[in-house]
Protein backbone atom coordinates (compact mmCIF):
# COMPACT_ATOMS: atom_id res chain seq x y z
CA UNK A 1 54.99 175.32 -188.53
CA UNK A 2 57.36 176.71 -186.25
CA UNK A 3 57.13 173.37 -183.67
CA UNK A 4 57.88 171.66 -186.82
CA UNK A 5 61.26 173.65 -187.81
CA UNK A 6 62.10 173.50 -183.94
CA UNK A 7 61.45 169.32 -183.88
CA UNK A 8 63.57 169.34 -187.34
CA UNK A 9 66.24 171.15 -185.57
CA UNK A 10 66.47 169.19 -182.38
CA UNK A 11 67.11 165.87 -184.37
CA UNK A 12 69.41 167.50 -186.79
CA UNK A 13 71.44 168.55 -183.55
CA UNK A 14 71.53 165.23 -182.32
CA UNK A 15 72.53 163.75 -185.48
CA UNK A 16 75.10 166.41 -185.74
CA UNK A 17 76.59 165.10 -182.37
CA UNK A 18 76.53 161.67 -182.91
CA UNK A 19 78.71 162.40 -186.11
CA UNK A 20 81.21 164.22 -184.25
CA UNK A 21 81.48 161.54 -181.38
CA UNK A 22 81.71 158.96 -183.96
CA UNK A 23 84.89 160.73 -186.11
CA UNK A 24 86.60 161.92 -182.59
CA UNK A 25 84.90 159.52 -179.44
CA UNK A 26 87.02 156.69 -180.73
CA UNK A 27 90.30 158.28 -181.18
CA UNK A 28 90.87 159.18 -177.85
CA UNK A 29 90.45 155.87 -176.00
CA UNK A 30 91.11 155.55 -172.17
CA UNK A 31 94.11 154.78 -171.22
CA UNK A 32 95.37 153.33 -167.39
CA UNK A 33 98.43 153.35 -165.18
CA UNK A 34 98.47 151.41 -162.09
CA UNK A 35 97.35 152.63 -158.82
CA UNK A 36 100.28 153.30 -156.91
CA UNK A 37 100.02 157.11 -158.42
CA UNK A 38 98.34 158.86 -155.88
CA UNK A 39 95.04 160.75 -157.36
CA UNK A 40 93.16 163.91 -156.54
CA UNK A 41 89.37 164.02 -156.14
CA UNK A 42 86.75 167.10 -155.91
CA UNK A 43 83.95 167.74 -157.76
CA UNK A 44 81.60 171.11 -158.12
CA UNK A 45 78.24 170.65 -157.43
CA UNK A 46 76.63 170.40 -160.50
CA UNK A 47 77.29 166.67 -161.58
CA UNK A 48 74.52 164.27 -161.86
CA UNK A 49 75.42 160.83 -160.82
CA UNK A 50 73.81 158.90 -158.11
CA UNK A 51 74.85 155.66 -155.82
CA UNK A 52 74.82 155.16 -151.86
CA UNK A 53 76.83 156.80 -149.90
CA UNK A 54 79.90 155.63 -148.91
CA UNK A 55 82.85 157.60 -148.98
CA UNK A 56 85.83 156.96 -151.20
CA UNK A 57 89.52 157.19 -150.40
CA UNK A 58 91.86 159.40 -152.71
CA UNK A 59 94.78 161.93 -152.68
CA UNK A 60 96.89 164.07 -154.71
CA UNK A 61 96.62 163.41 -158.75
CA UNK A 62 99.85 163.75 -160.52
CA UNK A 63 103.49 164.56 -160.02
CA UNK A 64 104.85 162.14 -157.24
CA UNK A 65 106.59 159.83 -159.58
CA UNK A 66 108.45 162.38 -161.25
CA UNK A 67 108.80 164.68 -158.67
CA UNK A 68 110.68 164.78 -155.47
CA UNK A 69 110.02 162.79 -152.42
CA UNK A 70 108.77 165.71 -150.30
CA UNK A 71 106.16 166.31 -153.27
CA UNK A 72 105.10 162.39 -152.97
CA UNK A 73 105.09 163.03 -148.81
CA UNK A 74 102.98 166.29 -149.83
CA UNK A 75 100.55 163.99 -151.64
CA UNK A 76 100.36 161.68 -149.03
CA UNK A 77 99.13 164.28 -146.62
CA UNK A 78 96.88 165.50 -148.87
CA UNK A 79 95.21 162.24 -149.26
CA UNK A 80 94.66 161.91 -145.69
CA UNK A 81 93.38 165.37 -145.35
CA UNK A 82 90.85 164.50 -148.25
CA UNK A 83 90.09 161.63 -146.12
CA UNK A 84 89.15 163.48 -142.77
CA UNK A 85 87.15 165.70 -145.16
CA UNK A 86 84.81 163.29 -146.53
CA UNK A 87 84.92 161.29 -142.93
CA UNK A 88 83.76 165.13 -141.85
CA UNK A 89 81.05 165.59 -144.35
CA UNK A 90 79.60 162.24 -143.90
CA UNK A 91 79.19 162.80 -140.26
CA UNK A 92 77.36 166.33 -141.02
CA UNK A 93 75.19 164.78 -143.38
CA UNK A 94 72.61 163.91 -141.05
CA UNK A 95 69.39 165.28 -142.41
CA UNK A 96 69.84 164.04 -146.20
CA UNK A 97 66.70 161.56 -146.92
CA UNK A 98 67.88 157.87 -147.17
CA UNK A 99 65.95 156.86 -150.24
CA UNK A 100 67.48 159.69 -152.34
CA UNK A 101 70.90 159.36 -153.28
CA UNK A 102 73.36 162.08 -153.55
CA UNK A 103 73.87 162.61 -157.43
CA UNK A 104 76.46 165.62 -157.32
CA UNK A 105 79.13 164.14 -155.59
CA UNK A 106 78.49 160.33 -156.18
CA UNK A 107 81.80 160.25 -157.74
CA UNK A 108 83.85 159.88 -154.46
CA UNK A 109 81.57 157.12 -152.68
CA UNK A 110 82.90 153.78 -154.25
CA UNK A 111 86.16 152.86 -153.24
CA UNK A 112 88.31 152.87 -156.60
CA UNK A 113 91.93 151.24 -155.91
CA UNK A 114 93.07 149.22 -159.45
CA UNK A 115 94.12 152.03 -161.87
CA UNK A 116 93.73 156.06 -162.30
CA UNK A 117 92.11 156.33 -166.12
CA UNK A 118 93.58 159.13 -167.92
CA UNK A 119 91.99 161.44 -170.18
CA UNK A 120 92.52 164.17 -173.49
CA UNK A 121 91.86 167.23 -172.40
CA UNK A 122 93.23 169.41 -175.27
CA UNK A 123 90.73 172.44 -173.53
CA UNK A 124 92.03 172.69 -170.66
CA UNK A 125 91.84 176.53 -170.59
CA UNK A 126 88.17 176.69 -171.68
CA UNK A 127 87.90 173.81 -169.03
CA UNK A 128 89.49 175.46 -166.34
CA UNK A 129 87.27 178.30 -166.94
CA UNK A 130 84.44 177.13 -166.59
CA UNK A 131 85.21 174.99 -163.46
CA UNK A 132 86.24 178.49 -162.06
CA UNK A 133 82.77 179.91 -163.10
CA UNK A 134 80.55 177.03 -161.84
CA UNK A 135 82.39 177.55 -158.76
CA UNK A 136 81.65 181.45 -158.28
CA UNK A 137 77.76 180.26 -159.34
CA UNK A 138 77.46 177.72 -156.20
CA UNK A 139 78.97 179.88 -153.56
CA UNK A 140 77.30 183.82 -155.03
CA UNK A 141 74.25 182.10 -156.52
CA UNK A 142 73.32 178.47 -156.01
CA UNK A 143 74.42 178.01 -152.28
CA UNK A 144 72.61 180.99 -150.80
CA UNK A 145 69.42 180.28 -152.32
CA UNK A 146 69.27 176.28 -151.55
CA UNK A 147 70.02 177.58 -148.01
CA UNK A 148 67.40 179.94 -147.72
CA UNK A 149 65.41 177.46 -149.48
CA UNK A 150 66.24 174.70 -147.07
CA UNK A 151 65.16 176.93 -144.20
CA UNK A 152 61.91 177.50 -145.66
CA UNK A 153 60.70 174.47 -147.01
CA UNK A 154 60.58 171.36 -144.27
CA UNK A 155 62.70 168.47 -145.30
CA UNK A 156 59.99 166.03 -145.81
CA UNK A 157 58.90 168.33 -148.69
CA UNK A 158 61.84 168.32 -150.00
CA UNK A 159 62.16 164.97 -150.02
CA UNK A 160 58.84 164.39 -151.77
CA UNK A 161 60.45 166.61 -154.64
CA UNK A 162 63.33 164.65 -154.77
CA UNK A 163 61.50 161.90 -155.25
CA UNK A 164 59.27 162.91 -157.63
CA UNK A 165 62.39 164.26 -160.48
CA UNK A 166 63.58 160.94 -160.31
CA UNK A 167 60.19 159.34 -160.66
CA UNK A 168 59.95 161.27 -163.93
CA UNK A 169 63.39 160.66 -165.48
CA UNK A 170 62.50 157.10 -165.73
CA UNK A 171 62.38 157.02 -169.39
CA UNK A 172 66.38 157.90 -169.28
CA UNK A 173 67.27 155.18 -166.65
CA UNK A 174 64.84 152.34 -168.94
CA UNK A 175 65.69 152.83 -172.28
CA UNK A 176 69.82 153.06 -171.15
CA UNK A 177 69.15 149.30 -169.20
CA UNK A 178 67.21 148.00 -172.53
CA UNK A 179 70.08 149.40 -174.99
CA UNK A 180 72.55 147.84 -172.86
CA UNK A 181 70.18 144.24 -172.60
CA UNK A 182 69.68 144.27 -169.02
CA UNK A 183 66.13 143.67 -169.44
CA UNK A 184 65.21 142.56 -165.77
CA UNK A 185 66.70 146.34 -164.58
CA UNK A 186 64.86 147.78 -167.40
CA UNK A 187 61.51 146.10 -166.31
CA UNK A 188 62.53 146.60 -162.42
CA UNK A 189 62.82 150.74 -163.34
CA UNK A 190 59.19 150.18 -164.98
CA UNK A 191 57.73 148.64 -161.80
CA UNK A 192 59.44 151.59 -159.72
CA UNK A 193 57.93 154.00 -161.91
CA UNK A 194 54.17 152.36 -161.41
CA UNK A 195 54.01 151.58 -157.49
CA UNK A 196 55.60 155.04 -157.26
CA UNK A 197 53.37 157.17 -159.60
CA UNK A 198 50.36 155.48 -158.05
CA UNK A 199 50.64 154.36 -154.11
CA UNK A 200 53.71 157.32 -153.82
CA UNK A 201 50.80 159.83 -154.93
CA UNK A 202 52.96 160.85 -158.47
CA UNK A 203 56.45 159.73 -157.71
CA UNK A 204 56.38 162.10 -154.16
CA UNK A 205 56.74 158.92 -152.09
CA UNK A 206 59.12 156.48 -152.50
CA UNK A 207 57.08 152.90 -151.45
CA UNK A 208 59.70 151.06 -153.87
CA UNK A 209 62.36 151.35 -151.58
CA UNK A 210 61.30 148.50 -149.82
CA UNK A 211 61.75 146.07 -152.70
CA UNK A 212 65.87 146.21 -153.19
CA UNK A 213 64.75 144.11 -156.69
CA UNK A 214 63.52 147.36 -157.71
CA UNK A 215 65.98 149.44 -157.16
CA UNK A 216 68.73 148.54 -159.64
CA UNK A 217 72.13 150.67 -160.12
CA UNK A 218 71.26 154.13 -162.12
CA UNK A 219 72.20 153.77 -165.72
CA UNK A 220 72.31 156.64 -168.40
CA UNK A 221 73.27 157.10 -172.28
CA UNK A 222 76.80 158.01 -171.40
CA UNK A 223 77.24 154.17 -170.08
CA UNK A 224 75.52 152.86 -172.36
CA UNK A 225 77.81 154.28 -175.31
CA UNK A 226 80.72 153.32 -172.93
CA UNK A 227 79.30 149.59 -173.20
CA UNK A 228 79.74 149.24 -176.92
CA UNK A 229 83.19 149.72 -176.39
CA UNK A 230 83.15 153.92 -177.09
CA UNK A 231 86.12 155.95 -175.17
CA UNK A 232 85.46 158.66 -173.21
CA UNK A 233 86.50 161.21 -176.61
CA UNK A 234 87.97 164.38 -174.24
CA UNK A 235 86.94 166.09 -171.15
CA UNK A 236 84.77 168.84 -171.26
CA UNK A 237 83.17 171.34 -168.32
CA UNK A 238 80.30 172.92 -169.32
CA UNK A 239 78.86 176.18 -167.56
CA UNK A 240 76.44 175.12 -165.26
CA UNK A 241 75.82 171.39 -165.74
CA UNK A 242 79.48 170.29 -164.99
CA UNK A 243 82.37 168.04 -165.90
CA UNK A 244 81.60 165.72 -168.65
CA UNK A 245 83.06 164.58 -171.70
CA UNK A 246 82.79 163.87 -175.29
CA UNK A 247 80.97 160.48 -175.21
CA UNK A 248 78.83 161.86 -172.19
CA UNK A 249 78.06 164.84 -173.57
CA UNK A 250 76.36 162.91 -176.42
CA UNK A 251 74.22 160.94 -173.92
CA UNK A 252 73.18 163.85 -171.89
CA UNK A 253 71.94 165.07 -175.66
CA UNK A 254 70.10 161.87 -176.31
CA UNK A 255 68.96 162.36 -172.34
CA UNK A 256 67.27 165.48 -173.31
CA UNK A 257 64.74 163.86 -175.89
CA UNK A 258 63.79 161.49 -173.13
CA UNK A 259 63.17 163.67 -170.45
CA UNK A 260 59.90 165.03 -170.10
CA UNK A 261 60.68 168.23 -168.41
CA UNK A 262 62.35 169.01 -171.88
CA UNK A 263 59.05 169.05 -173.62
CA UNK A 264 57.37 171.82 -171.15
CA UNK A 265 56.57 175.10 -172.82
CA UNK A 266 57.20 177.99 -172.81
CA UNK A 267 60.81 177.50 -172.19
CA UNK A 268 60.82 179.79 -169.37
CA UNK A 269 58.40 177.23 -167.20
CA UNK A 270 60.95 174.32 -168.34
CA UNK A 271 63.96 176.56 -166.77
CA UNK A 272 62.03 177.66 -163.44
CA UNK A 273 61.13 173.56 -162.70
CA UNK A 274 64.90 172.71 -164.12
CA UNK A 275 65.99 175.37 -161.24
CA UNK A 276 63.55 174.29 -158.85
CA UNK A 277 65.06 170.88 -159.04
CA UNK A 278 69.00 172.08 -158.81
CA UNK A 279 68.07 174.23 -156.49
CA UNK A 280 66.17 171.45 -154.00
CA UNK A 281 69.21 168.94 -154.54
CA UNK A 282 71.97 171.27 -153.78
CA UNK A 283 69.60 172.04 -150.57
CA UNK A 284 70.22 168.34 -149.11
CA UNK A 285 74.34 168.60 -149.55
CA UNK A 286 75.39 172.08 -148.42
CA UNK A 287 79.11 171.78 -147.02
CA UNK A 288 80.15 168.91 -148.77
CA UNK A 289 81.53 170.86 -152.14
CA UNK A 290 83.51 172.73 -149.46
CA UNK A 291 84.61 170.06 -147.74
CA UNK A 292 86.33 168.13 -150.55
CA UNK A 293 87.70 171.19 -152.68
CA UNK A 294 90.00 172.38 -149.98
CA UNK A 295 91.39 169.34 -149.51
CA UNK A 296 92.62 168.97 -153.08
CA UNK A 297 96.02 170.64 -153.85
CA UNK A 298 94.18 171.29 -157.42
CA UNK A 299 90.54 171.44 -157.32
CA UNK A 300 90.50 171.02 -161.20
CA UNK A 301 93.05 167.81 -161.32
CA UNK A 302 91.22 166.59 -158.65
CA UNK A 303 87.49 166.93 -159.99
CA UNK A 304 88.52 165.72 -163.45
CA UNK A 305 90.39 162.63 -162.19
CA UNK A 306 87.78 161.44 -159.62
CA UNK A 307 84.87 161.68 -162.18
CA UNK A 308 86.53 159.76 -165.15
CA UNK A 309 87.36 157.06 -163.01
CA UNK A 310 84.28 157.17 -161.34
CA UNK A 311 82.09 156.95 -165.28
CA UNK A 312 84.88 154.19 -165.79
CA UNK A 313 83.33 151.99 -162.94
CA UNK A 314 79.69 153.13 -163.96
CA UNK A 315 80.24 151.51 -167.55
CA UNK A 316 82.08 148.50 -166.08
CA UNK A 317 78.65 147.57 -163.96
């Protein structure tokens, strides 16, 4: 009786969301100025979007146009600090495994150079408070224990974990390419999933990697609302799972049903293995977080900036 009421709940939440997105998501469409404004990037470490690494350019968000020219020549400096940063953090990113991309900070590895996409962000106060918190988590909390972590457990192991969370979120990554019509990613994910689960021992090995046909570009819910045509709504930072706004916040919702770590009981066992995942992530990128947020002028401007343009090129793939 009770698994019933809880089940009843769960969808009446959804529903609930998909409402509001639908009365608000629309309303606040992007909008785009050209690229000659110099833009801020940084990002805390919670995000969850993957692609290769390759480190994107950027500077200082807002302010030069208006502003006087020693704020634009303040900008400009910035953006080539940011730039030695990331050139720094890619160099001391030497023991992160090669099949497993880097989801947290994904946001500043593609090259972005036609337009900065603006956002709403009417809670800006809430939002700044809770980039402030997630920050104080990853340096008291999160950082210390993925290092201690790290020097426990040998990378290789960790690597196998890796693997095997994104073996098991396949359902999220399939169902996104077949509501979006990609069919041949959608099938391509299911392939993964099989030579994986069986001749990579339950997702712990990666033997896929050596097909590139089978390892299409990571789609989610998020872009696949963005792909009917849906703005991003507002931006949002949630406590502990990051930046994120109105439209994504929806898909991570819809992500939820499809994940199977969501159906573990009790609850406690689903947090300890949703830890045990952060945890072993965070343990492959230690520095980089650093790295980028002191060389943004505004850690907030810059974080929010970087990841609606980057969602912007995810839906455009």
């Amino acid at each position: 009786m009770l698994k019933e009421i809880e089940n009843q709940l769960k969808h009446l939440l959804f529903v609930f969301f998909l409402l509001t997105f639908s009365l608000v998501g629309c309303a606040h469409r992007n909008g785009a100025i050209p690229s000659s404004v110099p833009r801020d990037i940084s990002y805390p470490p919670a995000a969850r979007l993957p692609d290769p690494p390759a480190r994107r350019r950027a500077g200082v968000g807002q302010g030069c146009r208006a502003g006087p020219p020693a704020g634009c020549r303040a900008g400009h400096q910035n953006q080539e600090t940011t730039v030695f940063a990331l050139n720094q953090t890619q160099t001391n990113q030497g023991e992160v495994e090669e099949d497993s991309p880097d989801e947290s900070l994904a946001f500043f590895d593609k090259d972005t150079k036609e337009e900065v996409v603006h956002v709403a962000d009417p809670l800006s106060p809430w939002n700044r408070a809770m980039f402030h918190f997630n920050d104080k988590l990853y340096f008291w909390l999160l950082k210390p224990i993925s290092r201690g972590y790290r020097a426990v457990i040998p990378t290789p192991v960790r690597s196998g974990v890796k693997n095997f969370f994104r073996n098991i979120t396949m359902p999220i990554r399939m169902v996104s390419c077949l509501l979006q019509g990609k069919g041949r990613a959608a099938s391509a994910e299911l392939s993964r999933f099989l030579i994986n689960s069986t001749v990579g021992v339950l997702g712990f090995g990666n033997p896929a990697r050596r097909w590139p046909e089978l390892n299409p570009s990571e789609e989610d819910l998020g872009q696949t609302l963005g792909s009917y045509g849906i703005g991003n709504g507002f931006y949002i930072v949630w406590p502990v799972l990051g930046p994120s706004t109105l439209r994504d916040s929806v898909g991570m919702v819809g992500e939820w049903f499809l994940d199977p770590v969501s159906y573990v009981d009790p609850t406690e066992a689903y947090l300890e293995i949703w830890t045990l995942d952060k945890v072993n992530e965070t343990s492959f990128r230690i520095g980089d977080y650093e790295s980028l947020k002191e060389a943004a002028i505004d850690p907030y401007v810059a974080f929010r900036n970087a990841y609606i343009q980057y969602r912007k090129k995810k839906v455009e793939e």
